[in-house]
N, C-alpha and C. Protein backbone atom coordinates (compact mmCIF):
# COMPACT_ATOMS: atom_id res chain seq x y z
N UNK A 1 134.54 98.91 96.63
CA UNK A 1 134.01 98.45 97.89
C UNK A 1 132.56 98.88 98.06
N UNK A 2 132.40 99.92 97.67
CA UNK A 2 130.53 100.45 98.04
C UNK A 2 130.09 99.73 97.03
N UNK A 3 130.57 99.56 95.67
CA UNK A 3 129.44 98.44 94.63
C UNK A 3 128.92 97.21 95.31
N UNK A 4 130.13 96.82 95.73
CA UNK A 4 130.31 95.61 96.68
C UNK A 4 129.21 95.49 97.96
N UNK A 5 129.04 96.62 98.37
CA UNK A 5 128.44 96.65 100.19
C UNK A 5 126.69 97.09 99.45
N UNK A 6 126.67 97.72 98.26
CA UNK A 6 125.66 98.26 97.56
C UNK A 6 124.84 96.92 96.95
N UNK A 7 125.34 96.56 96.24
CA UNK A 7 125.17 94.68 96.05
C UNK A 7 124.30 94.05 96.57
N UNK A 8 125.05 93.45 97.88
CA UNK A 8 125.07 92.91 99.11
C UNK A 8 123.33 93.13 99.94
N UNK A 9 123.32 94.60 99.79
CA UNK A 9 122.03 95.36 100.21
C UNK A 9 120.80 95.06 99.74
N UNK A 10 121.12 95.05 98.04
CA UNK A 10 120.31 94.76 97.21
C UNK A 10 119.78 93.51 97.38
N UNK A 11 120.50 92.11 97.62
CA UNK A 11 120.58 91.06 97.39
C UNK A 11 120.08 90.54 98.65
N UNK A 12 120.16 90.97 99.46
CA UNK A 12 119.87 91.35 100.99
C UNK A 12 117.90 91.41 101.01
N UNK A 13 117.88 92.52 100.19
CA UNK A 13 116.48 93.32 100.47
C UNK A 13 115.78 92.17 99.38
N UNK A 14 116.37 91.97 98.77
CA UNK A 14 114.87 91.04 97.59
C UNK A 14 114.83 89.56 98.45
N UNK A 15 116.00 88.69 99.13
CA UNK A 15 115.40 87.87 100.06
C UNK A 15 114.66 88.42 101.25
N UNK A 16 114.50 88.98 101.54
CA UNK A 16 113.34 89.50 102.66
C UNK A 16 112.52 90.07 102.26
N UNK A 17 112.10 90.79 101.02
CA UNK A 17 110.69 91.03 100.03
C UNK A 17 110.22 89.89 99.99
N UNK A 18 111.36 88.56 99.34
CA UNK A 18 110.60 87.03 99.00
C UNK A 18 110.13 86.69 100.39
N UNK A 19 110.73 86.35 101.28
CA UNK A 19 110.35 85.29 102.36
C UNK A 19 109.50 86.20 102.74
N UNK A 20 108.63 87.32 103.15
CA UNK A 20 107.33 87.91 103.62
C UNK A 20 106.43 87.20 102.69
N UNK A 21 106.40 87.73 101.68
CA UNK A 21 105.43 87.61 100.39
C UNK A 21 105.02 86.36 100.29
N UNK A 22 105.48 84.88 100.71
CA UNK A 22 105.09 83.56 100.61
C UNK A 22 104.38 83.56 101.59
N UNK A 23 103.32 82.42 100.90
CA UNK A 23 102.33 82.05 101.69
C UNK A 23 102.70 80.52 101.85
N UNK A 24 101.45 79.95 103.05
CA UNK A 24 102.07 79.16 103.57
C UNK A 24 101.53 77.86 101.99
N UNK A 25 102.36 77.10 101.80
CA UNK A 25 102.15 75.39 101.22
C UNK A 25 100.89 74.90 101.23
N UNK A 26 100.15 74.76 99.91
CA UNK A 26 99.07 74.19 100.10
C UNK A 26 99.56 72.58 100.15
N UNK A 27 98.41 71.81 100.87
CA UNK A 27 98.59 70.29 100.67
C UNK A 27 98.09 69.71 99.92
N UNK A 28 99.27 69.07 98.89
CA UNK A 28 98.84 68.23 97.74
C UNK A 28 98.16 66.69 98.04
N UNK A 29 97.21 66.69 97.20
CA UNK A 29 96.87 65.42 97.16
C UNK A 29 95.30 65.01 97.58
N UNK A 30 94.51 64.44 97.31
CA UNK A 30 93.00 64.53 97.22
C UNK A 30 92.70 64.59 99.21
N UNK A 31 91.54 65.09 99.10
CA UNK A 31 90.90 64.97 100.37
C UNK A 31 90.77 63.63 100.75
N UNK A 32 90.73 62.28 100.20
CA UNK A 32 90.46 60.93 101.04
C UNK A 32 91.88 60.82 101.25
N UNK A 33 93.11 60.79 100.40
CA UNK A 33 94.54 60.49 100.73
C UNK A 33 95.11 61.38 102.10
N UNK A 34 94.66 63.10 102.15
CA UNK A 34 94.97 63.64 103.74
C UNK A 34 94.09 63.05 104.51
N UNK A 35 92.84 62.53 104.28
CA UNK A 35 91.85 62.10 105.73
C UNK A 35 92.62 60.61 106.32
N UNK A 36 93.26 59.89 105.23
CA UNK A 36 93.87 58.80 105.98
C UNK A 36 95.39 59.17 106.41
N UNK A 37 95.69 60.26 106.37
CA UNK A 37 96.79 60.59 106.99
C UNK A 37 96.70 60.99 108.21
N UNK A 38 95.44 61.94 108.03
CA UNK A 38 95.31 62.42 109.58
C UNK A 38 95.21 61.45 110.94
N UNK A 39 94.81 60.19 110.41
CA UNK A 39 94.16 59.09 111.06
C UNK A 39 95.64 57.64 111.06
N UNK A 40 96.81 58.29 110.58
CA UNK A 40 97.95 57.38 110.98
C UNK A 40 98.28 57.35 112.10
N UNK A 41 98.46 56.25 112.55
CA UNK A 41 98.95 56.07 114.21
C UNK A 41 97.68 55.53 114.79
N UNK A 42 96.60 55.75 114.69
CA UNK A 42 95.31 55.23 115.52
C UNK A 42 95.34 53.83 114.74
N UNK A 43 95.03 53.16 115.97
CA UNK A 43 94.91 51.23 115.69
C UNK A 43 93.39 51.67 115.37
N UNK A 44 93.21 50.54 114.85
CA UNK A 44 91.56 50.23 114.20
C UNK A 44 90.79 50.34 115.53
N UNK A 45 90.98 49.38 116.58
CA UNK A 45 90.85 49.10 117.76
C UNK A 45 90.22 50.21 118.20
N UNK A 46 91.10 51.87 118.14
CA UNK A 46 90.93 52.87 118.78
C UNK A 46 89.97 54.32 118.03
N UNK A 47 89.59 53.57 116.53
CA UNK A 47 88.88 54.19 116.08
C UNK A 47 87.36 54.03 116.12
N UNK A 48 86.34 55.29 115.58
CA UNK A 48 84.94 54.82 116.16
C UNK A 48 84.41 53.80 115.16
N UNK A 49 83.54 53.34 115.88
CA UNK A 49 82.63 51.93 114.89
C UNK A 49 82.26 52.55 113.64
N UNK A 50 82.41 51.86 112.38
CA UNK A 50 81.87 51.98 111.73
C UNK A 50 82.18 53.73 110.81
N UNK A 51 83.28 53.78 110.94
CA UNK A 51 83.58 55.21 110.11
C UNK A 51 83.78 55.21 109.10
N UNK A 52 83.11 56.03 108.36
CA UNK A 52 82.99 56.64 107.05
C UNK A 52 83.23 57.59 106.14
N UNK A 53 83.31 58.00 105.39
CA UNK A 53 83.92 58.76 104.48
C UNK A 53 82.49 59.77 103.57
N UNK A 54 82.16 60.76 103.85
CA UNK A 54 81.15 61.40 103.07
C UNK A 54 81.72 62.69 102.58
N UNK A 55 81.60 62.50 101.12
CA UNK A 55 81.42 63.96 100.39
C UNK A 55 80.67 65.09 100.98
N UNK A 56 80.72 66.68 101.09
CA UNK A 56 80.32 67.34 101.45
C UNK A 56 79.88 68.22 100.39
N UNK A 57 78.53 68.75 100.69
CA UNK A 57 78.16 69.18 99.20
C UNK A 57 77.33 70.28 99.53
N UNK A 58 76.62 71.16 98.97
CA UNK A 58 75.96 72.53 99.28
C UNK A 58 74.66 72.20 99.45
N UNK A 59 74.32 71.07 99.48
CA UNK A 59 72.87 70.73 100.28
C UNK A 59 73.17 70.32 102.10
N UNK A 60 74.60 69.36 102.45
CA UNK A 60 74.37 69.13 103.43
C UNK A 60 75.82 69.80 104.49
N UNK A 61 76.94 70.53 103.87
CA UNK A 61 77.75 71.26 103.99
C UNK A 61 77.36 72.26 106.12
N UNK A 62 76.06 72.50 105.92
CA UNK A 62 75.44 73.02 107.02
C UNK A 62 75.62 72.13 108.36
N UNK A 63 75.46 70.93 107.97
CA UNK A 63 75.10 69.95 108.95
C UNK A 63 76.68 69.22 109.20
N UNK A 64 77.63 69.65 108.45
CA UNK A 64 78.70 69.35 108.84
C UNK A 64 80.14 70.41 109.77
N UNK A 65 79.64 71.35 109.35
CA UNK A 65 80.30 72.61 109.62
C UNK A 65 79.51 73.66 110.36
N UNK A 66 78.27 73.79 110.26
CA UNK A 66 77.61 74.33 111.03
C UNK A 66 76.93 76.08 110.32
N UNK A 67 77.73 76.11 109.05
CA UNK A 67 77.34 77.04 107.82
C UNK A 67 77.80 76.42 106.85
N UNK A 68 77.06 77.39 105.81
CA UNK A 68 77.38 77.25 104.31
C UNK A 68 78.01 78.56 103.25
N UNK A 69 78.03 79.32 104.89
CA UNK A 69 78.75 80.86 104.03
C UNK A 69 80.24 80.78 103.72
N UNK A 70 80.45 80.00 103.22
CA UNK A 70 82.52 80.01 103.35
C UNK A 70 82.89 79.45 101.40
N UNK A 71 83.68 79.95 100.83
CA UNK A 71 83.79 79.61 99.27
C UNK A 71 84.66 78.90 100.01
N UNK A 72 84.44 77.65 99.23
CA UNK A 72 84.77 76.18 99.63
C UNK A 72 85.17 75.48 98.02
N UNK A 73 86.19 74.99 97.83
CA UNK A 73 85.82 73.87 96.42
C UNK A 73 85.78 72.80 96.67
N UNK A 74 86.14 72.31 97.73
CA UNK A 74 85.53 70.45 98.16
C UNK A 74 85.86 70.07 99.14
N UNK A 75 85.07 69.12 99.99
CA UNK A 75 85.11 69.40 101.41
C UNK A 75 84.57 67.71 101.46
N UNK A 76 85.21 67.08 102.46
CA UNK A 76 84.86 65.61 103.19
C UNK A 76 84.76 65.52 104.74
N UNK A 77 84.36 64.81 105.22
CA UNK A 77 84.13 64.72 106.29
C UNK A 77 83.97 63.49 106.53
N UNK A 78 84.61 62.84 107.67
CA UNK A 78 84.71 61.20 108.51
C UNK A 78 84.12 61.48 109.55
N UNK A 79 83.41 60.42 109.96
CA UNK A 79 82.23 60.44 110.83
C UNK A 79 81.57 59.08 110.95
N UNK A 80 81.50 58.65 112.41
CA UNK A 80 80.99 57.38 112.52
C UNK A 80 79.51 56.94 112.34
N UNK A 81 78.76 56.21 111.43
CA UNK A 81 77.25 55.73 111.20
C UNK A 81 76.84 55.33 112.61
N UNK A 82 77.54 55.76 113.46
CA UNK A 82 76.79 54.94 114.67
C UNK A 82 76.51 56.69 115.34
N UNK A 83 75.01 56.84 115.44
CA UNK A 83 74.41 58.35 116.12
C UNK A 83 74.91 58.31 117.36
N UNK A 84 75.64 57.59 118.12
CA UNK A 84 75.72 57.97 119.25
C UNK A 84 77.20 57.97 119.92
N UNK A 85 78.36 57.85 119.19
CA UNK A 85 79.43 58.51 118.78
C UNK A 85 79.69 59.77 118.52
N UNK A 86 80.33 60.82 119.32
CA UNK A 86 80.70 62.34 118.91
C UNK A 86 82.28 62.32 118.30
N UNK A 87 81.95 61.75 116.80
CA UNK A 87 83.05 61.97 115.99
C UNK A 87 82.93 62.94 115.21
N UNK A 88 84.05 63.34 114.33
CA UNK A 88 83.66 64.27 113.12
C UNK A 88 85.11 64.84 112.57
N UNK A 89 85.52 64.74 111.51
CA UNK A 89 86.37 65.18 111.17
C UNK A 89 86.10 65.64 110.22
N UNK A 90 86.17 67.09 109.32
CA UNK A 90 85.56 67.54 108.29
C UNK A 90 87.50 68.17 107.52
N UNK A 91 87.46 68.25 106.30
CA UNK A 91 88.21 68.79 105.38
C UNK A 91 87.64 69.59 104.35
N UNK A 92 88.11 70.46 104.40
CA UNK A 92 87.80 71.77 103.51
C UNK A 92 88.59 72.33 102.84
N UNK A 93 88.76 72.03 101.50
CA UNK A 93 89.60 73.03 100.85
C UNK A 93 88.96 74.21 100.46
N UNK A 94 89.55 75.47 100.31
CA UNK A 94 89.29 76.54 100.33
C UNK A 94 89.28 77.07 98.68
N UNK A 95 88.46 77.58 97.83
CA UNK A 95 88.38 78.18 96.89
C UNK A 95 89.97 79.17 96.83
N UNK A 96 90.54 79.52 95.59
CA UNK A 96 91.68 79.99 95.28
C UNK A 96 91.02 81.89 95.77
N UNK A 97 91.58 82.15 96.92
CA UNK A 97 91.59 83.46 96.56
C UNK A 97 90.44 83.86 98.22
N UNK A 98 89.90 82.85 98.86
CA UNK A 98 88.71 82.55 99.51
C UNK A 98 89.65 82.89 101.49
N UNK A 99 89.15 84.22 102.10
CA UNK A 99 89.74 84.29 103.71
C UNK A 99 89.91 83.41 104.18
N UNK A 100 90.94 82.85 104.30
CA UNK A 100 91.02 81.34 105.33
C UNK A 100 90.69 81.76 106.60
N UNK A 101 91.52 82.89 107.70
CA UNK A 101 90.54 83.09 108.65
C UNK A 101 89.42 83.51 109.04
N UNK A 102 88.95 84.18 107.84
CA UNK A 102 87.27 84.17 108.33
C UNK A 102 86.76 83.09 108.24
N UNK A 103 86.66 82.03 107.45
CA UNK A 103 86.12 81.19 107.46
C UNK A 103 86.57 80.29 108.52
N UNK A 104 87.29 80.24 109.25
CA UNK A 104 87.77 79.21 110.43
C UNK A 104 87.18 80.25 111.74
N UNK A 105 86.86 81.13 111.83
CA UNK A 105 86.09 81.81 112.69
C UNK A 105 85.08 81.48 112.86
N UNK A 106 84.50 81.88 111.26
CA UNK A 106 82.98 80.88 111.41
C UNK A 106 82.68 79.61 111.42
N UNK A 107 83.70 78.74 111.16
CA UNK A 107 83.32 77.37 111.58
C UNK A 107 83.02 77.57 113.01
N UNK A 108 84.24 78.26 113.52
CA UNK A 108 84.77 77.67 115.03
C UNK A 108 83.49 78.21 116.00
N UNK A 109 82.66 79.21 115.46
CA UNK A 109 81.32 79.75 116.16
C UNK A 109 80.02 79.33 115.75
N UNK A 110 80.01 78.29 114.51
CA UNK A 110 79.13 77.81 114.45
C UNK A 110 78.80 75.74 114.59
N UNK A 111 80.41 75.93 113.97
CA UNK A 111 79.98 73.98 114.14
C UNK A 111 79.57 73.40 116.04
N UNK A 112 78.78 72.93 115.53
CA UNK A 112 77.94 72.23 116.87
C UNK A 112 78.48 70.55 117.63
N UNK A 113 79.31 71.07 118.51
CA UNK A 113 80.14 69.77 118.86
C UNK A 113 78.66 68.89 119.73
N UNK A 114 77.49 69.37 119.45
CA UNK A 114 76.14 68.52 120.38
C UNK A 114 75.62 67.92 119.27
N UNK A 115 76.01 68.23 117.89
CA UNK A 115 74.86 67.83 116.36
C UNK A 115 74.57 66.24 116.69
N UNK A 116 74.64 65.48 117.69
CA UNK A 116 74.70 64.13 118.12
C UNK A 116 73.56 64.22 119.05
N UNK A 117 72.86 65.34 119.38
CA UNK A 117 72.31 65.19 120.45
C UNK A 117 72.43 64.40 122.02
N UNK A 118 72.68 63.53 122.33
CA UNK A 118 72.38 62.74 123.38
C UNK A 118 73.99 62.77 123.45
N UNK A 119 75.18 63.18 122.89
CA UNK A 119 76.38 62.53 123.41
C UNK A 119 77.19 64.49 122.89
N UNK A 120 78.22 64.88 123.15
CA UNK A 120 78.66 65.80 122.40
C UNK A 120 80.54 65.67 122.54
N UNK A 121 80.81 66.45 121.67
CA UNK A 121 82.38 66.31 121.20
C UNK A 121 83.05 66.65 122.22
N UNK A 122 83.72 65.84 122.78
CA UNK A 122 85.05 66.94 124.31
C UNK A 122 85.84 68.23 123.54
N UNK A 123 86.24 67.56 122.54
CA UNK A 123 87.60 68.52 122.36
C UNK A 123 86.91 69.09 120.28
N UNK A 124 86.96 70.30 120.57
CA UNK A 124 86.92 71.05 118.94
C UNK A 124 87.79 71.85 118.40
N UNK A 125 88.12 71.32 117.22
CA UNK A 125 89.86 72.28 116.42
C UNK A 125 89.32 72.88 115.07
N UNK A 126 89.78 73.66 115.42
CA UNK A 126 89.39 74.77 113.78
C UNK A 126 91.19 74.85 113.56
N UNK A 127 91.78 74.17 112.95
CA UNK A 127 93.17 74.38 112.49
C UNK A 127 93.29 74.56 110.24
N UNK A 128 94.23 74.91 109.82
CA UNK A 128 94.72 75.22 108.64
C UNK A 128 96.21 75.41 108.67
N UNK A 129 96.26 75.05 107.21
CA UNK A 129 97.42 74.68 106.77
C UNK A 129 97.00 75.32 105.19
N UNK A 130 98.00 76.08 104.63
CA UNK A 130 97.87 76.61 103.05
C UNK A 130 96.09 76.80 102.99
N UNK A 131 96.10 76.02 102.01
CA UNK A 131 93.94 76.36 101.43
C UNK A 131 93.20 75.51 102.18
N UNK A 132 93.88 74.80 103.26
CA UNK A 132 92.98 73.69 103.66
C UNK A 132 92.69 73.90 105.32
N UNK A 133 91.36 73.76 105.62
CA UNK A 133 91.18 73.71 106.82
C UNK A 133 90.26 72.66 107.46
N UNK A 134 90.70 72.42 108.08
CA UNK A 134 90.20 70.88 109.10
C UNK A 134 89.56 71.30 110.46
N UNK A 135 88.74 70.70 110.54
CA UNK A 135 87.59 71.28 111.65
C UNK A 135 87.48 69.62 112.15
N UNK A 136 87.76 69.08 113.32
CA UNK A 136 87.85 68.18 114.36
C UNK A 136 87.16 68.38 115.78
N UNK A 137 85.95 67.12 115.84
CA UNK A 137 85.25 67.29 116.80
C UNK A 137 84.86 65.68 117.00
N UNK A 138 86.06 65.15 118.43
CA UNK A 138 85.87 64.51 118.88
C UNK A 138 86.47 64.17 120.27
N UNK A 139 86.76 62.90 121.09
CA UNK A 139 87.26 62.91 122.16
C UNK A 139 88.87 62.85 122.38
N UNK A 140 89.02 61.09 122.73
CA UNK A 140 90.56 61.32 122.91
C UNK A 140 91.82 61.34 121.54
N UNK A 141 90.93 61.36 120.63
CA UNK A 141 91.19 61.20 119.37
C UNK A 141 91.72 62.64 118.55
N UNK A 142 91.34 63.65 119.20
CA UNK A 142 91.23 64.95 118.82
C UNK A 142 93.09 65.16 118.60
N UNK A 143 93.53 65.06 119.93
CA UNK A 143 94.82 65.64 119.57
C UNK A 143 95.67 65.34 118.94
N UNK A 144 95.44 63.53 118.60
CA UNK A 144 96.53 62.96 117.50
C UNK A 144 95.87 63.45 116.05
N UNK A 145 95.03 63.68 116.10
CA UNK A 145 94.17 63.79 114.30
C UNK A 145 94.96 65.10 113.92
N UNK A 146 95.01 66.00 115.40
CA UNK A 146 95.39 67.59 115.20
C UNK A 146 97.11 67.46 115.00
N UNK A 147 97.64 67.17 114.88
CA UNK A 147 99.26 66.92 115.31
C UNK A 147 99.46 66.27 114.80
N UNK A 148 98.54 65.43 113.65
CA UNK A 148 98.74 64.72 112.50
C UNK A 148 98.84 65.47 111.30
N UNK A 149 97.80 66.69 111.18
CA UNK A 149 97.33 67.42 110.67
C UNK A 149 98.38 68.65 110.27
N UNK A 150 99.09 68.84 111.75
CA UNK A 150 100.35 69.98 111.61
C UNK A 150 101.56 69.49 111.19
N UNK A 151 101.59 68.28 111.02
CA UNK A 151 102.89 67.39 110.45
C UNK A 151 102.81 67.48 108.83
N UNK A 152 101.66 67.32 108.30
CA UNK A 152 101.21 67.37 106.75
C UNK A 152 101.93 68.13 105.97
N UNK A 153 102.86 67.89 104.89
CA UNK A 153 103.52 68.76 104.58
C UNK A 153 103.30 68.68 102.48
């Protein structure tokens, strides 16, 4: 009976070593395949004019996020060609090994929901999931992109 209850303990203690020790699921699959996920459910109708799809790169990385201090391995961002739209949806995957919350700190204190000048973002999300973090800066659009975003599996 104590081998038995001794066992049990054992078998006990290494599932609760495992389930601490995991981290959360990174999301598979390229940055343009999650940016049109995030954006399921919005009719065309309800999206901004003219949106686009831009690579983010260590020349213009600043102007999307608002720094360039964060180890990053590839990063996109959707955003409408029309300047007077406060859209922005940026994706960031995170380098293997790279603080996910520091770096969502510093987005969240530096990206500039005014970088539009004349119009600025209502609503701004610094959210993550596994290596990836999504930084959202726009209006009524914000909370489905975000809750699109936490569904991603």
């Amino acid at each position: 009976m104590k081998k038995i209850i001794i066992g049990l303990c054992i078998v006990l203690s290494v599932f609760m070593m495992t389930g601490c020790g995991q981290k959360e699921k990174n999301i598979e699959g390229s940055l343009e395949e999650i940016m049109t996920k995030v954006y399921e459910g919005i009719s065309e109708d309800e999206l901004p004019m003219m949106l686009s799809n831009i690579e983010i790169t260590d020349e213009n990385i600043e102007n999307y996020l608002g720094t360039k201090d964060i180890d990053y391995q590839e990063a996109l961002a959707s955003e409408s060609m029309v300047g007077s739209i406060a859209h922005s949806v940026v994706l960031v995957r995170m380098a293997d090994g790279a603080d996910i919350e520091e770096a969502k700190t510093l987005i969240k204190e530096k990206a500039n929901p005014r970088k539009w000048i004349c119009v600025e973002a209502e609503n701004v999300y610094v959210e993550s999931k596994g290596n990836l973090i999504i930084l959202i800066m726009s209006g009524e659009l914000a909370d489905t992109i975000k809750t699109n975003f936490e569904q991603l599996s």
